[in-house]
C-alpha atoms as a PDB file:
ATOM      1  CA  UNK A   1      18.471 -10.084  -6.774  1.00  0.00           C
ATOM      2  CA  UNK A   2      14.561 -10.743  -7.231  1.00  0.00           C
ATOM      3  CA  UNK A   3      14.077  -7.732  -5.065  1.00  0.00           C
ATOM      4  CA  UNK A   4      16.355  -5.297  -7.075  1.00  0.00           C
ATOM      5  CA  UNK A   5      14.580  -6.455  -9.980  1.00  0.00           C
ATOM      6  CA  UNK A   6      10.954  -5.855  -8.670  1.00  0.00           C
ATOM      7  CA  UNK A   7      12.316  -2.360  -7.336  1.00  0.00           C
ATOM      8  CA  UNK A   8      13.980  -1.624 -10.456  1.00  0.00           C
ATOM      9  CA  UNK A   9      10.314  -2.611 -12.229  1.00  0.00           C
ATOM     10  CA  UNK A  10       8.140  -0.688  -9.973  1.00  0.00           C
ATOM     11  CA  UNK A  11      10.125   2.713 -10.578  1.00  0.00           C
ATOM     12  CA  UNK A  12       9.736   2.238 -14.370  1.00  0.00           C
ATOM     13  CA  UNK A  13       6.584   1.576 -14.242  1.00  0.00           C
ATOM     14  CA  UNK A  14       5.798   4.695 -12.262  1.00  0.00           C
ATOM     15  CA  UNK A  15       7.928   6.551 -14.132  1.00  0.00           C
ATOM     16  CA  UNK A  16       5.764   5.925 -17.029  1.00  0.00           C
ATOM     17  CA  UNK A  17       2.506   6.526 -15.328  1.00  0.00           C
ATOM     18  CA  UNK A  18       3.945   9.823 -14.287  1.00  0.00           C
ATOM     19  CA  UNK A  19       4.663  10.313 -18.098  1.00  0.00           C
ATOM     20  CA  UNK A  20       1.217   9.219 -19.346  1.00  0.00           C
ATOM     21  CA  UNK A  21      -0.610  12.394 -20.446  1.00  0.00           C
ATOM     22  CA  UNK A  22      -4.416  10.940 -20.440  1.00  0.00           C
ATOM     23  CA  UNK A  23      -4.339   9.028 -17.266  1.00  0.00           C
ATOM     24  CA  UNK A  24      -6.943  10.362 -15.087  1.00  0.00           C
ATOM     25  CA  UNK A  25      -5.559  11.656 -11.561  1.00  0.00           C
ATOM     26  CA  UNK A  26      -7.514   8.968  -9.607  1.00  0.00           C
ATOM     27  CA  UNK A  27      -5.610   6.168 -11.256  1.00  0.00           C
ATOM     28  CA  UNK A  28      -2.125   7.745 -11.091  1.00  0.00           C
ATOM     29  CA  UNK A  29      -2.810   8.286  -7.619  1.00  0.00           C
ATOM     30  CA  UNK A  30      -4.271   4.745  -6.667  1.00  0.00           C
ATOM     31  CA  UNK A  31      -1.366   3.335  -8.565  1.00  0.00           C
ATOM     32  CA  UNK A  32       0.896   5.270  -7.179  1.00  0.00           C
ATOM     33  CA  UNK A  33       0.052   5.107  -3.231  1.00  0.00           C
ATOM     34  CA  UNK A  34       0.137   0.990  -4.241  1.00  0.00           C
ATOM     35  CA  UNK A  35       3.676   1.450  -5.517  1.00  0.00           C
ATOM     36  CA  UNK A  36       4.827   2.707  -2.809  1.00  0.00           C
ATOM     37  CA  UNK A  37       3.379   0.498  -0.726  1.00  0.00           C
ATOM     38  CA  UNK A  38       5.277  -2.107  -2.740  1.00  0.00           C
ATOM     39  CA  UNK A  39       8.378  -0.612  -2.417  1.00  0.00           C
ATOM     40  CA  UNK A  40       8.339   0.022   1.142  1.00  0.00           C
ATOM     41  CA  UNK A  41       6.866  -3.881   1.675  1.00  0.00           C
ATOM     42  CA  UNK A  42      10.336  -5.090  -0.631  1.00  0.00           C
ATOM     43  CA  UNK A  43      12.694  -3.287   1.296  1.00  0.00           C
ATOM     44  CA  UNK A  44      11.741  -3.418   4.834  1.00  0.00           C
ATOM     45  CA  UNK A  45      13.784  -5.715   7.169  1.00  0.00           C
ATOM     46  CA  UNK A  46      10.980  -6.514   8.982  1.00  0.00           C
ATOM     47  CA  UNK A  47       8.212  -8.856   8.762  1.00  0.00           C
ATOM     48  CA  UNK A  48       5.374  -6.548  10.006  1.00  0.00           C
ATOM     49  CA  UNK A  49       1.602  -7.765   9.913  1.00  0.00           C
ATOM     50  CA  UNK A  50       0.506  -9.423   6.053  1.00  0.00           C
ATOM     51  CA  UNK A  51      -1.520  -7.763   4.553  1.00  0.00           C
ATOM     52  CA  UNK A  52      -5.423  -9.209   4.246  1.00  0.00           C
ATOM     53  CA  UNK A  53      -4.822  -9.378   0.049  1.00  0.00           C
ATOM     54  CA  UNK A  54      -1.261  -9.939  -1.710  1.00  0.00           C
ATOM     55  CA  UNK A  55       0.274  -6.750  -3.373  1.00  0.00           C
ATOM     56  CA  UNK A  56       0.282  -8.860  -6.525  1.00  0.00           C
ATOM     57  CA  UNK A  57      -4.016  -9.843  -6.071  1.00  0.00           C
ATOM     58  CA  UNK A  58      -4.284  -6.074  -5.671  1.00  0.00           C
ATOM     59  CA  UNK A  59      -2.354  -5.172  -8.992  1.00  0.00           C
ATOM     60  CA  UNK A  60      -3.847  -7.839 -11.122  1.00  0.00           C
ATOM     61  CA  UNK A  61      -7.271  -5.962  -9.978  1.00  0.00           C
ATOM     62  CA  UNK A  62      -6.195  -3.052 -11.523  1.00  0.00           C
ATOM     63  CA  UNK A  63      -4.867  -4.452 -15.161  1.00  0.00           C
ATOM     64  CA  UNK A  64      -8.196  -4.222 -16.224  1.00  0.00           C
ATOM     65  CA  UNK A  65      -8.539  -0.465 -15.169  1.00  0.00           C
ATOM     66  CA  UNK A  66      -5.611  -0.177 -17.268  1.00  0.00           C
ATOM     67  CA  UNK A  67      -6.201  -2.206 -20.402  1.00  0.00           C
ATOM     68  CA  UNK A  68      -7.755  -1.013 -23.162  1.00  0.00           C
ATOM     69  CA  UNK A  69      -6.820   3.123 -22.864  1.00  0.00           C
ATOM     70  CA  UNK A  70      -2.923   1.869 -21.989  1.00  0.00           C
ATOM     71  CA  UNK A  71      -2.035  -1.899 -22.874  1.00  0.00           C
ATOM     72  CA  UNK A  72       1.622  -0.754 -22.489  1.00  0.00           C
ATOM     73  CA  UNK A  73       0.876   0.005 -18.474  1.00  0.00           C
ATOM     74  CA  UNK A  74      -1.636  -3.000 -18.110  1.00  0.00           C
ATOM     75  CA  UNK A  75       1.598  -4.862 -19.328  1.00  0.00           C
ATOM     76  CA  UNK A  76       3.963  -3.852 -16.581  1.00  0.00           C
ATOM     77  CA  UNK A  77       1.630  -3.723 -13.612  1.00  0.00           C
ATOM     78  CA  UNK A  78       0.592  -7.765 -15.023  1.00  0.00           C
ATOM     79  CA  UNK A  79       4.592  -7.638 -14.965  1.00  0.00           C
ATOM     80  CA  UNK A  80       5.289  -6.458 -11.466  1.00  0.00           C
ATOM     81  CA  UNK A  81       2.319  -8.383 -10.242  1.00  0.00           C
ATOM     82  CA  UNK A  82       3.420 -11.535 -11.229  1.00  0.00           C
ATOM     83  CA  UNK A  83       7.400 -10.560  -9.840  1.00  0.00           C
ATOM     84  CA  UNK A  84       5.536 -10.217  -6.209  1.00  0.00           C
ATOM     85  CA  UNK A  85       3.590 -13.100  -6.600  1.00  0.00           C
ATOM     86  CA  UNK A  86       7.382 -15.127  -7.243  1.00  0.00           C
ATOM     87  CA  UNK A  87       8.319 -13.498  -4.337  1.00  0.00           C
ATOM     88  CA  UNK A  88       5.138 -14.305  -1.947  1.00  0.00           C
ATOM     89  CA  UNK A  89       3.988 -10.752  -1.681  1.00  0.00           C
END
């Protein structure tokens, strides 16, 4: 159930970062790329090699990138970051 949750999360959030119309293309894409990344980590069956940093270190590090020109996005990657932490990821 966690798991739907943080997948069900992650595609709003980049649904809205697709929306957002003054978000430069080299956040989108970062934030993007690390999405995916997430999802693909959530739903894989298999353990596979961990990763040197936690997805959720790696999206805390970009709330700040995100804060002052969209609080609203800064919110849900905090959000997201803190559902992967619960989750050990």
């Amino acid at each position: 159930m966690e798991k739907q949750n943080l997948l069900e999360h992650a595609k709003e959030l980049q649904a809205v970062l697709e929306r957002a119309k003054d978000l430069d293309a080299e956040k989108s894409d970062l934030m993007g790329n690390l999405l995916s990344e997430v999802v693909v980590h959530a739903t894989s069956t298999e353990e596979g090699a961990v990763a040197s940093r936690k997805y959720s270190e790696v999206l805390r590090d970009q709330v700040s990138h995100f804060e002052s020109d969209h609080p609203k996005i800064a919110g849900m990657i905090d959000s997201l970051a803190t559902m992967l932490a619960n989750l050990g990821i």
